[in-house]
C-alpha atoms as a PDB file:
ATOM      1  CA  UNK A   1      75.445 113.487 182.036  1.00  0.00           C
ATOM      2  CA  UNK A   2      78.238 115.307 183.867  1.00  0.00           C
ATOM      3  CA  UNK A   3      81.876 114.493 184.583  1.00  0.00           C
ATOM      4  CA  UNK A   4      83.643 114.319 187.788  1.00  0.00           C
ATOM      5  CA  UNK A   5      83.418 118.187 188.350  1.00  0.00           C
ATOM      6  CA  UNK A   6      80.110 118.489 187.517  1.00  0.00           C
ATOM      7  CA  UNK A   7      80.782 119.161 183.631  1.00  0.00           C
ATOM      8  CA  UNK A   8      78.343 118.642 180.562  1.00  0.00           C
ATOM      9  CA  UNK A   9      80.605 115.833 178.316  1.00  0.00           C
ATOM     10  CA  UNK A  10      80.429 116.416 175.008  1.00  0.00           C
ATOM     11  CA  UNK A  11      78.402 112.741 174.180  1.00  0.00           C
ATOM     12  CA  UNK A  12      76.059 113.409 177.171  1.00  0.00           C
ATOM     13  CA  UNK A  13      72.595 112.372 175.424  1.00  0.00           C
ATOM     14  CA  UNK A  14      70.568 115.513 175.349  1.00  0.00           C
ATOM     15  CA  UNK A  15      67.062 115.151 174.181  1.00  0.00           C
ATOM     16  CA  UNK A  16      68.103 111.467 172.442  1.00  0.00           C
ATOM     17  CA  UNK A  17      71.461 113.084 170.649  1.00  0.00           C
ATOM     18  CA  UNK A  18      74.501 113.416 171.915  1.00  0.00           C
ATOM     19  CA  UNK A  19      74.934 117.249 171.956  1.00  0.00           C
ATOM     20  CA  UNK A  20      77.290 116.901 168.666  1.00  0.00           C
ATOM     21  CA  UNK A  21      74.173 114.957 166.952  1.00  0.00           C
ATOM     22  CA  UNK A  22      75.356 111.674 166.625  1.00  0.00           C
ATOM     23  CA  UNK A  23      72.686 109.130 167.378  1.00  0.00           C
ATOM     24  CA  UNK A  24      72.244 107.769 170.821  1.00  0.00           C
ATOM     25  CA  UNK A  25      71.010 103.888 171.425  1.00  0.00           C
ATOM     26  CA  UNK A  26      70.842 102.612 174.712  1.00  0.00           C
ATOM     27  CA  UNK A  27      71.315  98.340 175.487  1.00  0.00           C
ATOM     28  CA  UNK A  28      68.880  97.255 178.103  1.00  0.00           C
ATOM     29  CA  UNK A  29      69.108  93.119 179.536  1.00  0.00           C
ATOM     30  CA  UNK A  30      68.101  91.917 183.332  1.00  0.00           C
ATOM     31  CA  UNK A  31      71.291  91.294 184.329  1.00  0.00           C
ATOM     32  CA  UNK A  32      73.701  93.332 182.034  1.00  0.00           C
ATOM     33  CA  UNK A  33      75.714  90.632 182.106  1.00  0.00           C
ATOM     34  CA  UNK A  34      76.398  89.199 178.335  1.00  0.00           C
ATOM     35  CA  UNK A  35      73.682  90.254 175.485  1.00  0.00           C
ATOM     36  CA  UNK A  36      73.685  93.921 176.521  1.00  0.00           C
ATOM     37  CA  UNK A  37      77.553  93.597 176.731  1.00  0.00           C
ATOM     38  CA  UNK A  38      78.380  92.028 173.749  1.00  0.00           C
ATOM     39  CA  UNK A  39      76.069  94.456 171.985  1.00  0.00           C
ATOM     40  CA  UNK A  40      77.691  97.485 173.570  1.00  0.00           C
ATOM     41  CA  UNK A  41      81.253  95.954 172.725  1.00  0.00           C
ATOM     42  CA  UNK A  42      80.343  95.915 168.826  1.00  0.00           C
ATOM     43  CA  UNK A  43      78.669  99.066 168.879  1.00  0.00           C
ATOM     44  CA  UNK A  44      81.626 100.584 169.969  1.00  0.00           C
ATOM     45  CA  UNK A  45      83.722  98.503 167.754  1.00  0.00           C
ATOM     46  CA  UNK A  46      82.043  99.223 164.604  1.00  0.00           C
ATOM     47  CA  UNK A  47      80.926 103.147 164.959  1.00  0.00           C
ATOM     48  CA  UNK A  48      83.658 104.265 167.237  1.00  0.00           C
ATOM     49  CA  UNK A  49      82.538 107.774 168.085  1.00  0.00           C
ATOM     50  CA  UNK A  50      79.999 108.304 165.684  1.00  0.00           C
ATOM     51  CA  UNK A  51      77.126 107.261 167.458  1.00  0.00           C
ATOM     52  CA  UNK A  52      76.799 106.742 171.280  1.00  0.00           C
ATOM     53  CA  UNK A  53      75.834 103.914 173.212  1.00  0.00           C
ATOM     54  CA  UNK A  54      75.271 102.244 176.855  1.00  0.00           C
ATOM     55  CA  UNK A  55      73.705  99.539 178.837  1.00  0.00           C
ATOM     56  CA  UNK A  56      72.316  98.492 181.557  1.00  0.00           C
ATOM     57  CA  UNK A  57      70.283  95.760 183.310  1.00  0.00           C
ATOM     58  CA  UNK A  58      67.419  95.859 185.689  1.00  0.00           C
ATOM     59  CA  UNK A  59      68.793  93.402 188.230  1.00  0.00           C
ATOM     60  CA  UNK A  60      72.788  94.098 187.716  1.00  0.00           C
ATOM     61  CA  UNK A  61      74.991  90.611 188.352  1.00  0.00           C
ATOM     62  CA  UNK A  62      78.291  90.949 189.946  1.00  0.00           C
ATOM     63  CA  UNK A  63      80.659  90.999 186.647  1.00  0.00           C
ATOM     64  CA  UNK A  64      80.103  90.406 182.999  1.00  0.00           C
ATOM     65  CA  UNK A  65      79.837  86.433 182.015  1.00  0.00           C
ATOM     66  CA  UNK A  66      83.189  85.241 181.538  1.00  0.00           C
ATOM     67  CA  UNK A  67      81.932  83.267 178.250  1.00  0.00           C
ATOM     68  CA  UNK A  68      80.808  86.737 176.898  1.00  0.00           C
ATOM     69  CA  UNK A  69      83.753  87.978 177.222  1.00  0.00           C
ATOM     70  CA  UNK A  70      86.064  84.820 175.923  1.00  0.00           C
ATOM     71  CA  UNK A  71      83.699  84.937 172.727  1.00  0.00           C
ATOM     72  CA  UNK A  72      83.752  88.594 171.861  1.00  0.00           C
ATOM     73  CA  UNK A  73      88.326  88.453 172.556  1.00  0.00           C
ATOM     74  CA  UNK A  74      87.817  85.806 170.077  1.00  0.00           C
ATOM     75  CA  UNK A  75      86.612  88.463 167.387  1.00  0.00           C
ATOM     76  CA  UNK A  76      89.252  90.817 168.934  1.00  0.00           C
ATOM     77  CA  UNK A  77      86.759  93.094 171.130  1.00  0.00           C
ATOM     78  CA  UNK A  78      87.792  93.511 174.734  1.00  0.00           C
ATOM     79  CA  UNK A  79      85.012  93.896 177.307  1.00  0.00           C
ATOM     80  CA  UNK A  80      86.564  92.650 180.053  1.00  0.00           C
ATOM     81  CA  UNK A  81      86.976  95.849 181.542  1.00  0.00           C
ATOM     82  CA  UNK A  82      83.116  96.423 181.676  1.00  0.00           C
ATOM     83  CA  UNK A  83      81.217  95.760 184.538  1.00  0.00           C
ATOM     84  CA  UNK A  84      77.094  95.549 184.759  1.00  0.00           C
ATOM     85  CA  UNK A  85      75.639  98.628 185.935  1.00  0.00           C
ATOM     86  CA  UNK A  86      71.593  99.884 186.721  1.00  0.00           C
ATOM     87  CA  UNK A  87      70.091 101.817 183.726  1.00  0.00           C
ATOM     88  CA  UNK A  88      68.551 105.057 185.111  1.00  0.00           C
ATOM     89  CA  UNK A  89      65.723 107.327 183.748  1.00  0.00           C
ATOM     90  CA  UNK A  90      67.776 109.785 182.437  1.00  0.00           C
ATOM     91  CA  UNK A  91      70.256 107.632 180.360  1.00  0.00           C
ATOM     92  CA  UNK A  92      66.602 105.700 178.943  1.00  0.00           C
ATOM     93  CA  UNK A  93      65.133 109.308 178.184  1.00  0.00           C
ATOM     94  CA  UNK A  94      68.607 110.370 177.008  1.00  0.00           C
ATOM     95  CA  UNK A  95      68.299 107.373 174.304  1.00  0.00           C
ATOM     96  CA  UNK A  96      67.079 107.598 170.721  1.00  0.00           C
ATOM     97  CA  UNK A  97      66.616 103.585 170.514  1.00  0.00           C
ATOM     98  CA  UNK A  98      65.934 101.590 173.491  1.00  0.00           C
ATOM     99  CA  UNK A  99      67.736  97.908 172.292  1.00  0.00           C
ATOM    100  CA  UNK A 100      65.738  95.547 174.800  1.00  0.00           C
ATOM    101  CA  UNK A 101      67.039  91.668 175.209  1.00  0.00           C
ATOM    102  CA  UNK A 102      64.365  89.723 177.027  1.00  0.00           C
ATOM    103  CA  UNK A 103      63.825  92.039 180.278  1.00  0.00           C
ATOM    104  CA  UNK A 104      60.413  91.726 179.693  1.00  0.00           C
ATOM    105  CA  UNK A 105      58.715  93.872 181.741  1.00  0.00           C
ATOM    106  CA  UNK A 106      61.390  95.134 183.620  1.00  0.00           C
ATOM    107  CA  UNK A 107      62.937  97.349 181.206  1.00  0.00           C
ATOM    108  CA  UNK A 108      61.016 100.719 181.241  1.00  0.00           C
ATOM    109  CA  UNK A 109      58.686 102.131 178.607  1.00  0.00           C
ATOM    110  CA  UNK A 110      58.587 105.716 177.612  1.00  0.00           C
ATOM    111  CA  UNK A 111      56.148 107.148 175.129  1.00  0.00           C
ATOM    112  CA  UNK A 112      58.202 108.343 172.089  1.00  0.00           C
ATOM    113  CA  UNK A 113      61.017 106.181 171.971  1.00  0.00           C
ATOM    114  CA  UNK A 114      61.618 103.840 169.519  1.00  0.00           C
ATOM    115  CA  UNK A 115      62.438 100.479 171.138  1.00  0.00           C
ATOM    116  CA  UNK A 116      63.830  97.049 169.692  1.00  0.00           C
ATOM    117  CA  UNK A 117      63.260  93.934 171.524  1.00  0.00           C
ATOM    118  CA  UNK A 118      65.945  91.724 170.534  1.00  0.00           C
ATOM    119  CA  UNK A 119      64.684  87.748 171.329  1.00  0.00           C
ATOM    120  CA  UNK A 120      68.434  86.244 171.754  1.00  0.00           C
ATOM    121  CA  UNK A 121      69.228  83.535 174.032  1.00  0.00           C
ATOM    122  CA  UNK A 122      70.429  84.358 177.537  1.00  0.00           C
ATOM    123  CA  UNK A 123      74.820  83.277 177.670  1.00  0.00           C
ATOM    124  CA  UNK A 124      74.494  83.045 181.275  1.00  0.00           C
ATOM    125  CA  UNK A 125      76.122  80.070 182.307  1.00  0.00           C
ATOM    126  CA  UNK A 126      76.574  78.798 179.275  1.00  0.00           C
ATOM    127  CA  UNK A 127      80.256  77.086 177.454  1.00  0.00           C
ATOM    128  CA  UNK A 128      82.075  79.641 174.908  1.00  0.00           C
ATOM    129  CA  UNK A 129      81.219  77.338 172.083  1.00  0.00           C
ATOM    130  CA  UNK A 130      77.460  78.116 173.158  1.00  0.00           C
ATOM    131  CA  UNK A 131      77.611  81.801 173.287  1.00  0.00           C
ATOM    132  CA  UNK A 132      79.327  82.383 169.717  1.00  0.00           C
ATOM    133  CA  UNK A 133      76.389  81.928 168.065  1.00  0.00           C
ATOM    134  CA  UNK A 134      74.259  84.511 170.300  1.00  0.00           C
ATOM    135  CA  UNK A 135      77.504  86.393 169.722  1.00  0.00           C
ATOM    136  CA  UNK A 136      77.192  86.595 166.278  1.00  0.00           C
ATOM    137  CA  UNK A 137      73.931  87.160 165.843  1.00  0.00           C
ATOM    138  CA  UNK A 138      74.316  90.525 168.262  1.00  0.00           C
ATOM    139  CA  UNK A 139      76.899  91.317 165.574  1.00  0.00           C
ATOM    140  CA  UNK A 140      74.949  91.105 162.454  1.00  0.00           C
ATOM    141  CA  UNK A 141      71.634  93.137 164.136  1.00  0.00           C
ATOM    142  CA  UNK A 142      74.026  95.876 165.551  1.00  0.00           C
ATOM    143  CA  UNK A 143      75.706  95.541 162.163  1.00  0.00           C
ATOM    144  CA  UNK A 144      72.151  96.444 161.069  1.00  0.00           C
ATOM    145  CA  UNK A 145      71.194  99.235 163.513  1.00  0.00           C
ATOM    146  CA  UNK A 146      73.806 100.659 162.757  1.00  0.00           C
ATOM    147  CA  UNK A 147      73.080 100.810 159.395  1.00  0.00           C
ATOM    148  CA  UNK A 148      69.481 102.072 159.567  1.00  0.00           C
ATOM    149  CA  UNK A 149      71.056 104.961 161.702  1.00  0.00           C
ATOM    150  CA  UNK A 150      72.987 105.938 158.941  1.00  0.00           C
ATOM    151  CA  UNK A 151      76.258 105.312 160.971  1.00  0.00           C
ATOM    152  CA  UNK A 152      79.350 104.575 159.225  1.00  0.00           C
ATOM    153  CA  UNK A 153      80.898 101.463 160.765  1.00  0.00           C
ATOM    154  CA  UNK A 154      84.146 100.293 160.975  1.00  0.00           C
ATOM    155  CA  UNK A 155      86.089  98.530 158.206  1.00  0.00           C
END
């Protein structure tokens, strides 16, 4: 991945690693909306920069679900400046685990990568009270991930 000017950044996935090493895991939903969000939000939460991470969706809504975000503020994570974005071929090569939440189909397949499909209910639509527990179940399999990446995570 390149910067503005065309620039290399130092976590640009190369080959699945970041160019440093540190692991790379990539969080794939239809709408990248409120699973992939939340998961992103905690992954970055709990390894800070020693692992990378994005998501993406194959049919990108207009703005992350307003209940994902309420429920991940409530466990002092901020996503609200996110915003649900396309995942491209490069960032899926790029990735050393492919985290899939119920695109089915949709999500692409590319020999070699190790992919986790994630069965979690979709928070679209749904009340805040109704999304914590997706919520914390996101937590406790990054929590996990994490773990079997041998990444350090956050207090």
């Amino acid at each position: 991945m390149t910067d503005a000017q065309g620039q290399h950044r130092k976590d640009s996935p190369v080959g699945g690693r970041a160019r440093d090493g540190r692991p790379t895991v990539l969080f794939l939903c239809v709408h990248n909306a409120g699973r992939s969000q939340m998961a992103l939000g905690f992954f970055h939460h709990l390894a800070q920069d020693r692992a990378v991470a994005r998501s993406g969706g194959s049919e990108p809504a207009d703005e992350v679900s307003p209940s994902a975000v309420a429920a991940m503020a409530e466990r002092g994570i901020d996503i609200s400046r996110e915003f649900p974005k396309p995942w491209t071929e490069e960032i899926v090569r790029a990735a050393d685990v492919v985290v899939t939440m119920g695109c089915g189909d949709a999500c692409p397949v590319f020999p070699g990568k190790r992919y986790l499909d994630w069965t979690l209910d979709d928070p679209a639509g749904k009340s805040v009270a109704d999304v914590r527990p997706v919520r914390d179940e996101i937590e406790r399999r990054v929590r996990s991930l994490l773990a079997e990446l041998d990444v350090p995570v956050r207090g």
